[in-house]
N, C-alpha and C. Protein backbone atom coordinates (compact mmCIF):
# COMPACT_ATOMS: atom_id res chain seq x y z
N UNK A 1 114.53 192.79 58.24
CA UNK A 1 115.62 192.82 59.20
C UNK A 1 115.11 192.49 60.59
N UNK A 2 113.88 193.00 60.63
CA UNK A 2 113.01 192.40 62.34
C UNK A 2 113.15 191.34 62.27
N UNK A 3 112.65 190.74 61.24
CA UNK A 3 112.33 189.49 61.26
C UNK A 3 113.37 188.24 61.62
N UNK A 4 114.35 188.77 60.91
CA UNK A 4 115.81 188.13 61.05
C UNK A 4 116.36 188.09 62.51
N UNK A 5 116.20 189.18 62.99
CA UNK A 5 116.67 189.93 64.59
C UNK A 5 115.85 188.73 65.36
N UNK A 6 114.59 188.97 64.86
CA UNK A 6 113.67 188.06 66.24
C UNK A 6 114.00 186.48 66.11
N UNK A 7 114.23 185.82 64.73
CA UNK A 7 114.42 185.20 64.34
C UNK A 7 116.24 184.46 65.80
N UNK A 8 117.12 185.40 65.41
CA UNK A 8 118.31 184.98 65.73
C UNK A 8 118.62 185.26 67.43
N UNK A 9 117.26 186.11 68.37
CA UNK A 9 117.20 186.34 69.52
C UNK A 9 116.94 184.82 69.65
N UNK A 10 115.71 184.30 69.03
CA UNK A 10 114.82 182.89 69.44
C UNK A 10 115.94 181.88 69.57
N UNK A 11 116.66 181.78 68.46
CA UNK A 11 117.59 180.75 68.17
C UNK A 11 118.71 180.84 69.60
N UNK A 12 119.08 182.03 69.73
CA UNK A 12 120.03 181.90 71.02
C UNK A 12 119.20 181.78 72.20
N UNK A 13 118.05 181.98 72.71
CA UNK A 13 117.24 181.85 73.35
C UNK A 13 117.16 180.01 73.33
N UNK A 14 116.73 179.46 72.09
CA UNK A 14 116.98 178.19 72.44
C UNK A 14 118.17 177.08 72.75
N UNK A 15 119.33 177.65 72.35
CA UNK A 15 120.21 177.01 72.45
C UNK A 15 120.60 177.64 73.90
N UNK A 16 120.50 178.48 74.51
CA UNK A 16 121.22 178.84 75.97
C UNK A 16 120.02 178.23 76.49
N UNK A 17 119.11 177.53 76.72
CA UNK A 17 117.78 177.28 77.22
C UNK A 17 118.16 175.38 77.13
N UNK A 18 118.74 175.02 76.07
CA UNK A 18 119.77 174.05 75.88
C UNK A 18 120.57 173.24 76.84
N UNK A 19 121.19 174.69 76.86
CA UNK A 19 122.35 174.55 77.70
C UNK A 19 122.45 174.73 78.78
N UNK A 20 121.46 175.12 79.32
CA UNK A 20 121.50 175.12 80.51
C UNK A 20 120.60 173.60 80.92
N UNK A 21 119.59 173.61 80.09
CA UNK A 21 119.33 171.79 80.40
C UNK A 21 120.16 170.81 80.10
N UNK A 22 121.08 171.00 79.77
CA UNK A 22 122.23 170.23 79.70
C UNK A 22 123.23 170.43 81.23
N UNK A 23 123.80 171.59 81.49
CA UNK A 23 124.02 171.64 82.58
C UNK A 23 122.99 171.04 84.17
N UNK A 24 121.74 171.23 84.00
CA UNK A 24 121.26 170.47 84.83
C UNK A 24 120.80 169.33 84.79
N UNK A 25 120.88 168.39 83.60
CA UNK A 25 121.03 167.12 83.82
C UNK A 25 122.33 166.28 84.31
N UNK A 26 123.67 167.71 84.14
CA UNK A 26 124.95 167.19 84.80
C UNK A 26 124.70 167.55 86.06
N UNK A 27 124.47 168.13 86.74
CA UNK A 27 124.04 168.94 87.87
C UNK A 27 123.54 167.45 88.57
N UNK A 28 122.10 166.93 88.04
CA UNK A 28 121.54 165.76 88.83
C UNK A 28 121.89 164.37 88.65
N UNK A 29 122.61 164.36 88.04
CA UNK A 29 123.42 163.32 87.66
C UNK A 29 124.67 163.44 89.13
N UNK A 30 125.57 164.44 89.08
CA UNK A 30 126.06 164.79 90.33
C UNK A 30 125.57 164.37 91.24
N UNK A 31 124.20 165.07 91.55
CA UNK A 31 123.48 164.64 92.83
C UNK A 31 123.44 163.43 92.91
N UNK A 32 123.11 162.81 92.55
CA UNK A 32 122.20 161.23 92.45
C UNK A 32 123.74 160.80 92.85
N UNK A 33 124.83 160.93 92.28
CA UNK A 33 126.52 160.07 92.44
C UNK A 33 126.35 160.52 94.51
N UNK A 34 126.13 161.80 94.20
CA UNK A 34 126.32 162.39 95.77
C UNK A 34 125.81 161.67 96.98
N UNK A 35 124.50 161.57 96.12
CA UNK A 35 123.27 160.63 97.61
C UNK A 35 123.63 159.37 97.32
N UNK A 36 124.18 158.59 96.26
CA UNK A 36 124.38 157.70 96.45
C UNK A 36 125.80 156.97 97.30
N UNK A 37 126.59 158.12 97.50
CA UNK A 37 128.26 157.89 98.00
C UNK A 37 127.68 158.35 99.14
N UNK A 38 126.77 159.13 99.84
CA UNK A 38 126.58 159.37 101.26
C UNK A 38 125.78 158.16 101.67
N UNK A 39 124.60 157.79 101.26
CA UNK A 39 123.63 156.75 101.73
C UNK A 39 124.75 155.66 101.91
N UNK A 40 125.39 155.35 101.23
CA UNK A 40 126.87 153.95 101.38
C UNK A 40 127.91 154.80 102.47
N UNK A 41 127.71 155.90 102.64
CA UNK A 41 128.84 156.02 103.65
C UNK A 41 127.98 155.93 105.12
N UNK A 42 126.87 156.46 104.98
CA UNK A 42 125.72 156.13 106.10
C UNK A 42 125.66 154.83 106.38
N UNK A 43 125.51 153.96 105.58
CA UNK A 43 125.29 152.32 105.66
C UNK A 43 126.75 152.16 106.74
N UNK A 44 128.26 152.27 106.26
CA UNK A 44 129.22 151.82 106.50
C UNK A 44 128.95 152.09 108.09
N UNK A 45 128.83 153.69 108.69
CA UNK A 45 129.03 154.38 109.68
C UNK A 45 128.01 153.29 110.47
N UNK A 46 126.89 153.01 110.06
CA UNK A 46 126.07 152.60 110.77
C UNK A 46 126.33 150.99 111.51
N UNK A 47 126.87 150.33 110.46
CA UNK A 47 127.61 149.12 110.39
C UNK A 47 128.62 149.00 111.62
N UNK A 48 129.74 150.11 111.81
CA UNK A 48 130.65 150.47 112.46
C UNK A 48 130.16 150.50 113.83
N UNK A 49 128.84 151.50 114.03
CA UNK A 49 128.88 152.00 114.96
C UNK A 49 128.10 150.55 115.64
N UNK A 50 127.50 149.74 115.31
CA UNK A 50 126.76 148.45 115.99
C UNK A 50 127.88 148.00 115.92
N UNK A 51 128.82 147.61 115.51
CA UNK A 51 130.26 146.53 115.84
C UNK A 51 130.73 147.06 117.07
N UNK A 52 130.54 148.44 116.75
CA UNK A 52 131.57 149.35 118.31
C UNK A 52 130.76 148.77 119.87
N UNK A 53 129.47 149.25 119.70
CA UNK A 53 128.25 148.81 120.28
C UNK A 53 128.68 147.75 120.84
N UNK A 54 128.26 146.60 120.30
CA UNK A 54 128.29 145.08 120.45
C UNK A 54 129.67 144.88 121.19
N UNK A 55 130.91 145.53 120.65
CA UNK A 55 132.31 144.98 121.36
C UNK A 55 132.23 145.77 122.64
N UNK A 56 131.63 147.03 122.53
CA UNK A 56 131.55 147.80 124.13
C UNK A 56 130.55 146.86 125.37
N UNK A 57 129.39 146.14 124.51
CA UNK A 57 129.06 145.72 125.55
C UNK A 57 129.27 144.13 125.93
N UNK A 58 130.35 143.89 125.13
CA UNK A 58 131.39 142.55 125.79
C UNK A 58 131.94 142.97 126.37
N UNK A 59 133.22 144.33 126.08
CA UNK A 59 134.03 144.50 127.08
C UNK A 59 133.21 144.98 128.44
N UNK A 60 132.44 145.44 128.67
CA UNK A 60 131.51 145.22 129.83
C UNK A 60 130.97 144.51 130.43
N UNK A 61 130.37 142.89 129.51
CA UNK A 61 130.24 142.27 130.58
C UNK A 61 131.58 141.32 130.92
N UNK A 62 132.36 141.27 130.61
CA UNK A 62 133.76 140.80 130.86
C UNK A 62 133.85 141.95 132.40
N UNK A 63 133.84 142.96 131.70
CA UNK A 63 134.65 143.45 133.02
C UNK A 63 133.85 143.45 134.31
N UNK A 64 132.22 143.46 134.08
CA UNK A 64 132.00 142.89 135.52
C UNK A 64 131.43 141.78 135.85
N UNK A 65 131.97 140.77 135.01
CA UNK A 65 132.19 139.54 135.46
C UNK A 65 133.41 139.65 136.11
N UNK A 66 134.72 140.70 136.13
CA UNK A 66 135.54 140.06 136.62
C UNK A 66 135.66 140.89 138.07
N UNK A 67 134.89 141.80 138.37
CA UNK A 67 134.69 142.55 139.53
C UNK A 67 133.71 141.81 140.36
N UNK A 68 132.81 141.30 139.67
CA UNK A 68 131.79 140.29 140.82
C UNK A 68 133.14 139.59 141.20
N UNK A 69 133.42 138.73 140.48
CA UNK A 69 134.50 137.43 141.14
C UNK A 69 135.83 138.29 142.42
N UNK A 70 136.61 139.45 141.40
CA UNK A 70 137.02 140.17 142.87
C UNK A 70 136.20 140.31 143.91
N UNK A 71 135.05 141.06 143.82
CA UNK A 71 134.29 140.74 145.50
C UNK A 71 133.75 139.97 146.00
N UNK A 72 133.39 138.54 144.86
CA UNK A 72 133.25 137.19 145.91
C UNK A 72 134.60 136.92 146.29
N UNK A 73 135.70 136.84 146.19
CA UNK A 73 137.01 136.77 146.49
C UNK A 73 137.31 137.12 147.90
N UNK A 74 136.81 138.51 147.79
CA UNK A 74 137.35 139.56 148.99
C UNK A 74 136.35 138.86 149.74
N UNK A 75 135.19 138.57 149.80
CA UNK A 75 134.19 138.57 150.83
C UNK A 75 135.02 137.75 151.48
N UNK A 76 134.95 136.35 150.61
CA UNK A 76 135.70 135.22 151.52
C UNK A 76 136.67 135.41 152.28
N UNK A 77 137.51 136.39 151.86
CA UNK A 77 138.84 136.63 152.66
C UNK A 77 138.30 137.10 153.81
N UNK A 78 136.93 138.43 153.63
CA UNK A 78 136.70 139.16 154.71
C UNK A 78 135.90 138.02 155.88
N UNK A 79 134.87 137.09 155.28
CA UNK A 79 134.14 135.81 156.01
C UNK A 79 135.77 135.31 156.68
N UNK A 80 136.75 134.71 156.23
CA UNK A 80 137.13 133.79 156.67
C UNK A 80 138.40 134.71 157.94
N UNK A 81 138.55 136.33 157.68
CA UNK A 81 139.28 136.78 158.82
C UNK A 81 138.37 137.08 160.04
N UNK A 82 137.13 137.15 159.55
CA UNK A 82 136.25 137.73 160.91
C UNK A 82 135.99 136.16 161.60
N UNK A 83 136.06 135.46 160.61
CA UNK A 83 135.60 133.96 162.16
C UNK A 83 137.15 133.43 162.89
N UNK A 84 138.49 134.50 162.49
CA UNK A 84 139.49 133.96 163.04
C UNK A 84 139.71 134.99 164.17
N UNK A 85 139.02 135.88 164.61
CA UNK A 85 139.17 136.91 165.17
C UNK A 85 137.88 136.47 166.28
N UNK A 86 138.46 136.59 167.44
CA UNK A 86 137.55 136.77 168.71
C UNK A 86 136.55 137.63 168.94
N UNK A 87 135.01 137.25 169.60
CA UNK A 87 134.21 138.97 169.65
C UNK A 87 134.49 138.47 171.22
N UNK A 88 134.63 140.01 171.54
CA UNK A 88 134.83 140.49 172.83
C UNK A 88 133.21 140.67 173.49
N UNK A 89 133.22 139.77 174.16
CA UNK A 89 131.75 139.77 174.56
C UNK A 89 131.62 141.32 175.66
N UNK A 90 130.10 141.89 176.27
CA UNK A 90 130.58 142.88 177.12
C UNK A 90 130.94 143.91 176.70
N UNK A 91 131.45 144.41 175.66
CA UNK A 91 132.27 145.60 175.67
C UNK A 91 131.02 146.64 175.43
């Protein structure tokens, strides 16, 4: 009857020993789906964030390209009111 006992401990001993290596080959199987759907969502983000990059620093130099040209603009206006204006010699 020991014999049988030790016998039918072993047997469930191997099959829950089984099963649980069965559960952790689903387990890393999971993982591996996991790192592989983050590393591709990392790629995307990264992708994104140099497009964002790159269009931020067009819309920058656009925009001060167009602020130089306003203050060569203004200068001229300001050059061409100061030589219409008299200096008061003396004062």
């Amino acid at each position: 009857m020991k014999k049988i006992l030790i016998v039918l401990l072993g047997l469930m001993l191997l099959s829950s020993y089984g099963c649980s290596n069965d559960e952790a080959k689903k387990s890393a199987e999971k993982n591996e789906q996991t790192t592989t759907s983050t590393m591709d969502t990392v790629s995307e983000i990264k992708e994104q964030a140099a497009e964002m990059g790159t269009e931020a620093a067009e819309a920058t130099n656009e925009t001060v390209a167009a602020i130089k040209e306003k203050t060569e603009e203004m200068a001229d206006k300001a050059a061409k009111a100061a030589k219409k204006k008299p200096v008061l010699e003396g004062c």
